[in-house]
C-alpha atoms as a PDB file:
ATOM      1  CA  UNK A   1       0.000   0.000   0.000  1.00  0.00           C
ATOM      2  CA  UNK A   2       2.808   2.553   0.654  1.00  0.00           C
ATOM      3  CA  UNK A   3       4.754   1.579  -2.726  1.00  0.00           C
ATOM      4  CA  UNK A   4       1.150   2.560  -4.143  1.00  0.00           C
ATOM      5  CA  UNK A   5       0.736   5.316  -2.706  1.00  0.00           C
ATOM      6  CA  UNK A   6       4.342   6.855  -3.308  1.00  0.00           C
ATOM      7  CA  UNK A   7       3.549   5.880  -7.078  1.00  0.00           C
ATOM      8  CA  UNK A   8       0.497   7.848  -6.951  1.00  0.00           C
ATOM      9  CA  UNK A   9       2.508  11.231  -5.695  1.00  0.00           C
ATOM     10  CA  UNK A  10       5.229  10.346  -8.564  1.00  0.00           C
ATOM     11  CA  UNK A  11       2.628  10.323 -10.940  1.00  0.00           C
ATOM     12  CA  UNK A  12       0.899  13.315  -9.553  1.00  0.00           C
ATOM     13  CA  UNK A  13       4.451  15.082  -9.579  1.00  0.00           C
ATOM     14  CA  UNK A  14       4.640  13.964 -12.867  1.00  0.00           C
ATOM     15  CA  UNK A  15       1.617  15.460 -14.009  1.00  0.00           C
ATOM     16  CA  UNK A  16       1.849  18.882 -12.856  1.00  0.00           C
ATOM     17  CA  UNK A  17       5.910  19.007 -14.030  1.00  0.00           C
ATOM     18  CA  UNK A  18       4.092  18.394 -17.642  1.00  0.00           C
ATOM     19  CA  UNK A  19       1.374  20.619 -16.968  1.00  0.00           C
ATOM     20  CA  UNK A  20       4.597  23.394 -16.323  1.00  0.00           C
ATOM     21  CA  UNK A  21       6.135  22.646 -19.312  1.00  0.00           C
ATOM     22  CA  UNK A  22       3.184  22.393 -21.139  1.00  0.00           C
ATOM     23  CA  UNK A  23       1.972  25.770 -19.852  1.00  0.00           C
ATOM     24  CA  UNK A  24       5.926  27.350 -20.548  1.00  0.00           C
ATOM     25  CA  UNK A  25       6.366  25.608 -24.211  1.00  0.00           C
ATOM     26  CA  UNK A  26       2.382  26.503 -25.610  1.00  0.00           C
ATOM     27  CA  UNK A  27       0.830  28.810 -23.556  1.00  0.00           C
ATOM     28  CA  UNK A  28      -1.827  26.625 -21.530  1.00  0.00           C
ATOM     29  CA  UNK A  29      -2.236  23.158 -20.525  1.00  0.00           C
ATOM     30  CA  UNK A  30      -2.620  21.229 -23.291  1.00  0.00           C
ATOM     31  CA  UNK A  31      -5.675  19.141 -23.319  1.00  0.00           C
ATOM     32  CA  UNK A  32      -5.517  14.749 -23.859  1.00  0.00           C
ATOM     33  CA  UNK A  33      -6.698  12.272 -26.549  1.00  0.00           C
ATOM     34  CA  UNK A  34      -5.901  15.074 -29.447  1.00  0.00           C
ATOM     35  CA  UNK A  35      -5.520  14.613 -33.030  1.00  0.00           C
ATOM     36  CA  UNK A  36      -6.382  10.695 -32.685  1.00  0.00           C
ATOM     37  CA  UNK A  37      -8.571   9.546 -35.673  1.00  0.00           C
ATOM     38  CA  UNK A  38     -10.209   6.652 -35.450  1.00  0.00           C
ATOM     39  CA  UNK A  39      -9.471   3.546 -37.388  1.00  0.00           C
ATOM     40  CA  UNK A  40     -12.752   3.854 -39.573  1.00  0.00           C
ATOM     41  CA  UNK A  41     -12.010   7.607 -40.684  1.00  0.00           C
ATOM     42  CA  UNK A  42      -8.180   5.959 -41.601  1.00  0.00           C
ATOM     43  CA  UNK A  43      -9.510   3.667 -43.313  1.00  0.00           C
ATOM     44  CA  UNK A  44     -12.254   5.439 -45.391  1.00  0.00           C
ATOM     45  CA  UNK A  45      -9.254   8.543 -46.305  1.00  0.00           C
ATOM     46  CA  UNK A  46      -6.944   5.440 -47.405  1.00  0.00           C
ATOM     47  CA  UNK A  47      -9.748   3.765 -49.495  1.00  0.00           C
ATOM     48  CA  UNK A  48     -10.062   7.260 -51.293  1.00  0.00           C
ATOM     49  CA  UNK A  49      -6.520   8.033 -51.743  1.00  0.00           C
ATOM     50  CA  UNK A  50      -6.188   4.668 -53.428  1.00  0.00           C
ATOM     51  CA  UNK A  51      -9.583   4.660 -55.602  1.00  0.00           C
ATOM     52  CA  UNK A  52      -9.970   8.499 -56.767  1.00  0.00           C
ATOM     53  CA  UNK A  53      -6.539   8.023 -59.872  1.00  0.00           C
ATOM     54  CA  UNK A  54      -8.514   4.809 -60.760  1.00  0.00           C
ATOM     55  CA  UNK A  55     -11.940   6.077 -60.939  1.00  0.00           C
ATOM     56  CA  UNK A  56     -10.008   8.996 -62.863  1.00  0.00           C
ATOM     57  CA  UNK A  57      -8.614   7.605 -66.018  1.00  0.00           C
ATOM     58  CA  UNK A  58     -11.667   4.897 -65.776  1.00  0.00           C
ATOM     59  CA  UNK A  59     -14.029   7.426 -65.983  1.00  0.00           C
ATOM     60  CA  UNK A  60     -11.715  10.046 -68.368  1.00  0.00           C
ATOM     61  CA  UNK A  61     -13.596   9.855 -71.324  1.00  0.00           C
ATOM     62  CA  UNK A  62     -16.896  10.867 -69.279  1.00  0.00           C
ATOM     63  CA  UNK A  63     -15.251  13.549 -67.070  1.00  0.00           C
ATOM     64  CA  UNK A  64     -14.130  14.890 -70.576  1.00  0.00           C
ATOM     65  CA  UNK A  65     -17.223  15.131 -72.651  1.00  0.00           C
ATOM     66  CA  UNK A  66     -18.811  16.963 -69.114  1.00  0.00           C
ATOM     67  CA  UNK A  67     -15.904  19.428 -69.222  1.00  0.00           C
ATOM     68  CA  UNK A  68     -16.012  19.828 -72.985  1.00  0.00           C
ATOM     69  CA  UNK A  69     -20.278  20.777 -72.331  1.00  0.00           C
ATOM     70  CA  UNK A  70     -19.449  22.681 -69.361  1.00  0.00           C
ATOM     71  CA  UNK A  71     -16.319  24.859 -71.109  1.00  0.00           C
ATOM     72  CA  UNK A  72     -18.971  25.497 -74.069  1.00  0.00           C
ATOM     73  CA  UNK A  73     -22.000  26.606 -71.990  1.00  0.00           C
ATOM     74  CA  UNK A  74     -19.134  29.018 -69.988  1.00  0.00           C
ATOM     75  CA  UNK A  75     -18.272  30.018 -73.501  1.00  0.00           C
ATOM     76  CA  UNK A  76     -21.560  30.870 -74.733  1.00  0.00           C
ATOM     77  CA  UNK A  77     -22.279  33.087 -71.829  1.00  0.00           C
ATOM     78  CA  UNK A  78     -18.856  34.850 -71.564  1.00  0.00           C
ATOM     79  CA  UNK A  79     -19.316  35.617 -75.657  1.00  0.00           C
ATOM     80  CA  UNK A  80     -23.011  36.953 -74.572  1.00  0.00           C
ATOM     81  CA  UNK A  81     -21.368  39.524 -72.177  1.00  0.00           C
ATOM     82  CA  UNK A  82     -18.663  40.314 -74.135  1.00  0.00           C
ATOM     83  CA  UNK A  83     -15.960  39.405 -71.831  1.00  0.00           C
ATOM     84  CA  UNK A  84     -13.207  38.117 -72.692  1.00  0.00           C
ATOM     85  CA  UNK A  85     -11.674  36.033 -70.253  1.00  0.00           C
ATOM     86  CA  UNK A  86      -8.325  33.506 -70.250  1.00  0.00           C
ATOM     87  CA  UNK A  87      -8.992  30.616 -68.394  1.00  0.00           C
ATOM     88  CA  UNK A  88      -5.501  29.064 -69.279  1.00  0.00           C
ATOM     89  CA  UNK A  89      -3.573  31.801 -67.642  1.00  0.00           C
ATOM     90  CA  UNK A  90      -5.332  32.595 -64.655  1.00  0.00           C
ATOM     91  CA  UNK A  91      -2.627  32.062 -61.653  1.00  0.00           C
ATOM     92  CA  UNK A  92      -4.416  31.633 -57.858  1.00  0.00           C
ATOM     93  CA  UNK A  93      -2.525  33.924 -56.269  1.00  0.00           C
ATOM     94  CA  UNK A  94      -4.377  33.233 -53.107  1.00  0.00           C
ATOM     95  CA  UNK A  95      -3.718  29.874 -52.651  1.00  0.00           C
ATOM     96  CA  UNK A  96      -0.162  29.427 -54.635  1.00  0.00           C
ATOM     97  CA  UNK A  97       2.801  27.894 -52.529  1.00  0.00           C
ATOM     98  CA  UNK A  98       3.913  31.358 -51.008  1.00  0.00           C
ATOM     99  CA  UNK A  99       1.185  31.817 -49.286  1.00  0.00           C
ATOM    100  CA  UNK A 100       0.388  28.656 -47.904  1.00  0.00           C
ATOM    101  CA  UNK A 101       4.096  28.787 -46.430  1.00  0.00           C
ATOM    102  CA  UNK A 102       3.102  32.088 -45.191  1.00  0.00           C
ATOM    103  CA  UNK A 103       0.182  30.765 -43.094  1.00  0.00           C
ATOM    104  CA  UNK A 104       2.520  28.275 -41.832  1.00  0.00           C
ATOM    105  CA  UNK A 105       4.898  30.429 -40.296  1.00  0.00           C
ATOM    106  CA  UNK A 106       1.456  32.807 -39.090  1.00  0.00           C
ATOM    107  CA  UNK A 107       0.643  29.273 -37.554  1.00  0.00           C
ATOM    108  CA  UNK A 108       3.643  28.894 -35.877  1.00  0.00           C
ATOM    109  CA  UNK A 109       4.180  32.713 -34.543  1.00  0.00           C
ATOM    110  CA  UNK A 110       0.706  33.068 -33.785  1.00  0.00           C
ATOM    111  CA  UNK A 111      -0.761  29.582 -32.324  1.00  0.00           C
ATOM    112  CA  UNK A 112       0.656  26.594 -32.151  1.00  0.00           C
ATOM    113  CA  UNK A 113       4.250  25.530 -33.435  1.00  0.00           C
ATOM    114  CA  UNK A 114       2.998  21.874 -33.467  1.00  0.00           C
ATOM    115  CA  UNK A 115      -0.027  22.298 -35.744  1.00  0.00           C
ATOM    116  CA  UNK A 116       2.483  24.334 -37.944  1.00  0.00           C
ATOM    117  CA  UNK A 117       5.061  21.704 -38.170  1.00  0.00           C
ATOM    118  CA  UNK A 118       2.331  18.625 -39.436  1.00  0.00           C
ATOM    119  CA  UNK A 119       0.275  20.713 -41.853  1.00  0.00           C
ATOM    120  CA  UNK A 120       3.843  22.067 -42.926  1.00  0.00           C
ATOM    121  CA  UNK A 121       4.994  18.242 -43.983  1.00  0.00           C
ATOM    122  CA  UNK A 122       2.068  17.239 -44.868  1.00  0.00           C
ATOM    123  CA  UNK A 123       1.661  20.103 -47.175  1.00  0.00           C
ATOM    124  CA  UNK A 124       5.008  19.123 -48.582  1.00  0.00           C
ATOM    125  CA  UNK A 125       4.353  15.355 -48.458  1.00  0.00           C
ATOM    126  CA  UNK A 126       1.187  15.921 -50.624  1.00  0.00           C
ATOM    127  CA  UNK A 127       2.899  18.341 -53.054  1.00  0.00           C
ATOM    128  CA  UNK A 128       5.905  15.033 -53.166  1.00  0.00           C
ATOM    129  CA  UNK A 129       2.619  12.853 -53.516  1.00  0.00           C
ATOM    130  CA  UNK A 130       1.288  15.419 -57.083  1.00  0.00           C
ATOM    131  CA  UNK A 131       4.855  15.782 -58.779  1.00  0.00           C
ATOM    132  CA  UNK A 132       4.942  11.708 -58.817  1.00  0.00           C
ATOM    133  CA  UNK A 133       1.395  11.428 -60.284  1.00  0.00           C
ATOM    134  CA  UNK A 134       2.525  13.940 -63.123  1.00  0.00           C
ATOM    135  CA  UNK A 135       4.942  11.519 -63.768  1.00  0.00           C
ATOM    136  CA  UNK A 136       2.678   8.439 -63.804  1.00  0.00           C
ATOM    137  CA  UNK A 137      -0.203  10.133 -66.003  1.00  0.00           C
ATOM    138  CA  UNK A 138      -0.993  13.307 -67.404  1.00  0.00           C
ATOM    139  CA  UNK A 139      -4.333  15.406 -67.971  1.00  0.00           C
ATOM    140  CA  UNK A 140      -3.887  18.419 -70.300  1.00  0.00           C
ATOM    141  CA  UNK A 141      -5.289  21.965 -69.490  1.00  0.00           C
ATOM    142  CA  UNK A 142      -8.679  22.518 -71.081  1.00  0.00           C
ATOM    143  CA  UNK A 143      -8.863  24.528 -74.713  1.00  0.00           C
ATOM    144  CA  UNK A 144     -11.168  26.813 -75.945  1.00  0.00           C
ATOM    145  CA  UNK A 145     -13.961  25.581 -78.100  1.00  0.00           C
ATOM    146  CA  UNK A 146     -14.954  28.737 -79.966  1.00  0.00           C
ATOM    147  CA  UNK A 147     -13.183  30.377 -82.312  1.00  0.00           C
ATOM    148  CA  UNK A 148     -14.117  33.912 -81.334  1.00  0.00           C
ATOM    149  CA  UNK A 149     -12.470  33.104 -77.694  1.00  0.00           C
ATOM    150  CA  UNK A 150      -9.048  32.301 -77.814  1.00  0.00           C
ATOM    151  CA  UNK A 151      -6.449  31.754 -75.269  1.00  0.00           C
ATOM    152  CA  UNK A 152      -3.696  34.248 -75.012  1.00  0.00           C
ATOM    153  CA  UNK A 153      -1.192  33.290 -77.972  1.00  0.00           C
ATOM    154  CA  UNK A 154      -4.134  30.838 -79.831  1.00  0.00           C
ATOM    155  CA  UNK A 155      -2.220  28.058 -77.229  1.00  0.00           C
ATOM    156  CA  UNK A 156      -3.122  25.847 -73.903  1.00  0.00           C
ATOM    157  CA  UNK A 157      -0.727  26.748 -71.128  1.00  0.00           C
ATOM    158  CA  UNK A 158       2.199  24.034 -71.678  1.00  0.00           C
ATOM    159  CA  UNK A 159       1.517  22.223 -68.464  1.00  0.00           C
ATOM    160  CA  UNK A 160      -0.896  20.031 -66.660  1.00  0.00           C
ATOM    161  CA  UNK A 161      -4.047  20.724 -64.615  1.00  0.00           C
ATOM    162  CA  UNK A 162      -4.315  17.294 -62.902  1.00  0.00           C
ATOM    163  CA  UNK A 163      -3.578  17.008 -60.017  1.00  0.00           C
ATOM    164  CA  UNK A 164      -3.848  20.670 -58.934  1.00  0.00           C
ATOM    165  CA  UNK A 165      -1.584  21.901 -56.281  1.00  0.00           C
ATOM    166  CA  UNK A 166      -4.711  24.910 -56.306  1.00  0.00           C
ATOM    167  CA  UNK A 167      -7.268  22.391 -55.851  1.00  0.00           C
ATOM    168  CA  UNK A 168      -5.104  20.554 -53.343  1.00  0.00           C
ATOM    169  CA  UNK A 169      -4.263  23.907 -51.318  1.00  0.00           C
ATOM    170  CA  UNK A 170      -7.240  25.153 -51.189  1.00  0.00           C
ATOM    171  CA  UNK A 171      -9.689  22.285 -50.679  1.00  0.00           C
ATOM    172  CA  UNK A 172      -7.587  20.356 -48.601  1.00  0.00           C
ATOM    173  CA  UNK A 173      -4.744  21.606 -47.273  1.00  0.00           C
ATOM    174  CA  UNK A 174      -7.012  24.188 -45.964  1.00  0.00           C
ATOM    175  CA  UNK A 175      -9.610  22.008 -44.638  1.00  0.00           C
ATOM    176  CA  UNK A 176      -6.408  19.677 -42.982  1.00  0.00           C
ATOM    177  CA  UNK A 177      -5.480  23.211 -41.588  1.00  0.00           C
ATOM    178  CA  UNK A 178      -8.777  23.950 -39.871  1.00  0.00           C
ATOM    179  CA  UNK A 179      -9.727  20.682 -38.521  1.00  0.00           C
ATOM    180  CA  UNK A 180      -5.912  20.640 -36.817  1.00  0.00           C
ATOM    181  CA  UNK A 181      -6.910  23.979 -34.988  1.00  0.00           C
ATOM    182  CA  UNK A 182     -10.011  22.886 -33.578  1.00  0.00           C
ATOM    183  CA  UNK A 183      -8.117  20.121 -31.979  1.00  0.00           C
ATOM    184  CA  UNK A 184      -5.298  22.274 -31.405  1.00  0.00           C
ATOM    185  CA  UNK A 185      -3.685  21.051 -28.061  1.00  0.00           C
ATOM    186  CA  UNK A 186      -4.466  24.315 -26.106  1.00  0.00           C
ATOM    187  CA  UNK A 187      -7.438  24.129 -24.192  1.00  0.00           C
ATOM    188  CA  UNK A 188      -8.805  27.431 -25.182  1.00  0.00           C
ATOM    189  CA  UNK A 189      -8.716  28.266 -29.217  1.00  0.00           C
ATOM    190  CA  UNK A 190     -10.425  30.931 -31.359  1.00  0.00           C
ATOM    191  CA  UNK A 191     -12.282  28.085 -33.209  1.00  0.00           C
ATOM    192  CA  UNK A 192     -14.151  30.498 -35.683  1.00  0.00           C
ATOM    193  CA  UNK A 193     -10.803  32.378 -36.486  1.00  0.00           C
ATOM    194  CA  UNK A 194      -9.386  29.902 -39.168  1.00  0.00           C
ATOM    195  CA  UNK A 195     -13.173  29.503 -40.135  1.00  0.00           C
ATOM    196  CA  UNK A 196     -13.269  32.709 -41.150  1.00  0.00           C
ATOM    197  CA  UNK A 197     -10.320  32.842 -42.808  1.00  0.00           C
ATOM    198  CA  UNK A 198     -11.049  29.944 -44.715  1.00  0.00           C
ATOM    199  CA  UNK A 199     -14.711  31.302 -46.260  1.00  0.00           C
ATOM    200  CA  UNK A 200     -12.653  34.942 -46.820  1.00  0.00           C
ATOM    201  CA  UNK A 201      -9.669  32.922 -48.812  1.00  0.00           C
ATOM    202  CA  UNK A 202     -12.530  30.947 -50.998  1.00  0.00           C
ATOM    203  CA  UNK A 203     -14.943  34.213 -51.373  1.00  0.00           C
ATOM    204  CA  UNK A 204     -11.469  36.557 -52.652  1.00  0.00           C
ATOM    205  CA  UNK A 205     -10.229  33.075 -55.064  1.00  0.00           C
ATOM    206  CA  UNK A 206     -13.931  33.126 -56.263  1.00  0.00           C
ATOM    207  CA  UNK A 207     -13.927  36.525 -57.038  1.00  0.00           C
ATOM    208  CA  UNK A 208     -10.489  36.231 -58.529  1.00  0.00           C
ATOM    209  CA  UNK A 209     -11.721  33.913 -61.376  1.00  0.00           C
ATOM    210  CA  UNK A 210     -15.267  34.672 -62.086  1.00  0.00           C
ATOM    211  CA  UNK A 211     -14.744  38.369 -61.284  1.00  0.00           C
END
């Protein structure tokens, strides 16, 4: 019984000496049983990662004809307006590599260093992840169908669209960003901050392209 109960003071000691450092290294004690996924959301994230290229080049020749319909309707009504817009060289500025390593560092000055340092690799992990796929298979930008709407030169950008590193920062890296600040380690977090930030990034991109 005394062993026992001079293991429960060494773990109590223990505890608060953690909550210290806790409190010195982020801020605030840090709360337990963060960032742990269960199995079944593992396993559904690894089913997708391994069916989506699959499905892709299985279902190319459908995605295609879609885009070709949807490129020609967005032609019709850009032609209506007369606006002239190039698709092919519009850059998002918004959610290019820059700034996504700026919001790393603003996650690291401004909340927590260890959020910062996994979206950081995983951000550059995923980005790894794209340049092999461009390797493996290729998807060409789209062209314009009408011949009063060109592209800037009468050319497609010489590149690839898929995958996107746009698509990629901006609907996931962002998203992987958000969901890592709500179960940020600190017990109290501005949860609606990154929210916010997240709808204001989309609403400026959106505005960006269509505007």
């Amino acid at each position: 019984d005394a062993e026992d109960s001079f293991s429960d003071d060494d773990e109590a000691v223990k505890k608060q000496n953690l909550a210290k450092r806790q409190e010195k290294r982020f801020g605030h004690t840090i709360s337990e049983r963060k960032y742990r996924l269960s199995n079944f959301l593992r396993i559904v994230a690894i089913l997708f990662a391994i069916m989506i290229i699959p499905l892709q080049i299985f279902l190319k020749s459908i995605l295609q004809d879609t885009e070709n319909d949807l490129i020609g309707k967005l032609q019709n009504v850009i032609e209506d307006h007369g606006v002239l817009i190039d698709i092919m060289h519009v850059e998002l500025d918004l959610v290019s590599t820059p700034i996504t390593l700026l919001a790393g560092i603003f996650f690291f000055l401004a909340f927590d260093s260890l959020i910062a340092f996994k979206t950081s690799l995983l951000y550059c992990f995923g980005i790894y992840v794209m340049m092999i796929l461009k390797l493996l298979y290729e998807s060409p930008r789209p062209f314009w169908m009408k011949h009063s709407i060109q592209a800037l030169g009468q050319t497609c950008k010489f590149d690839f669209s898929s995958p996107s590193t746009h698509i990629f920062n901006l609907c996931f890296f962002w998203l992987y960003s958000i969901f890592m600040y709500h179960q940020k380690y600190t017990e109290r977090a501005n949860k609606a901050l990154l929210s916010v930030l997240y709808l204001v990034f989309v609403g400026v991109t959106a505005f960006h392209i269509f505007g």
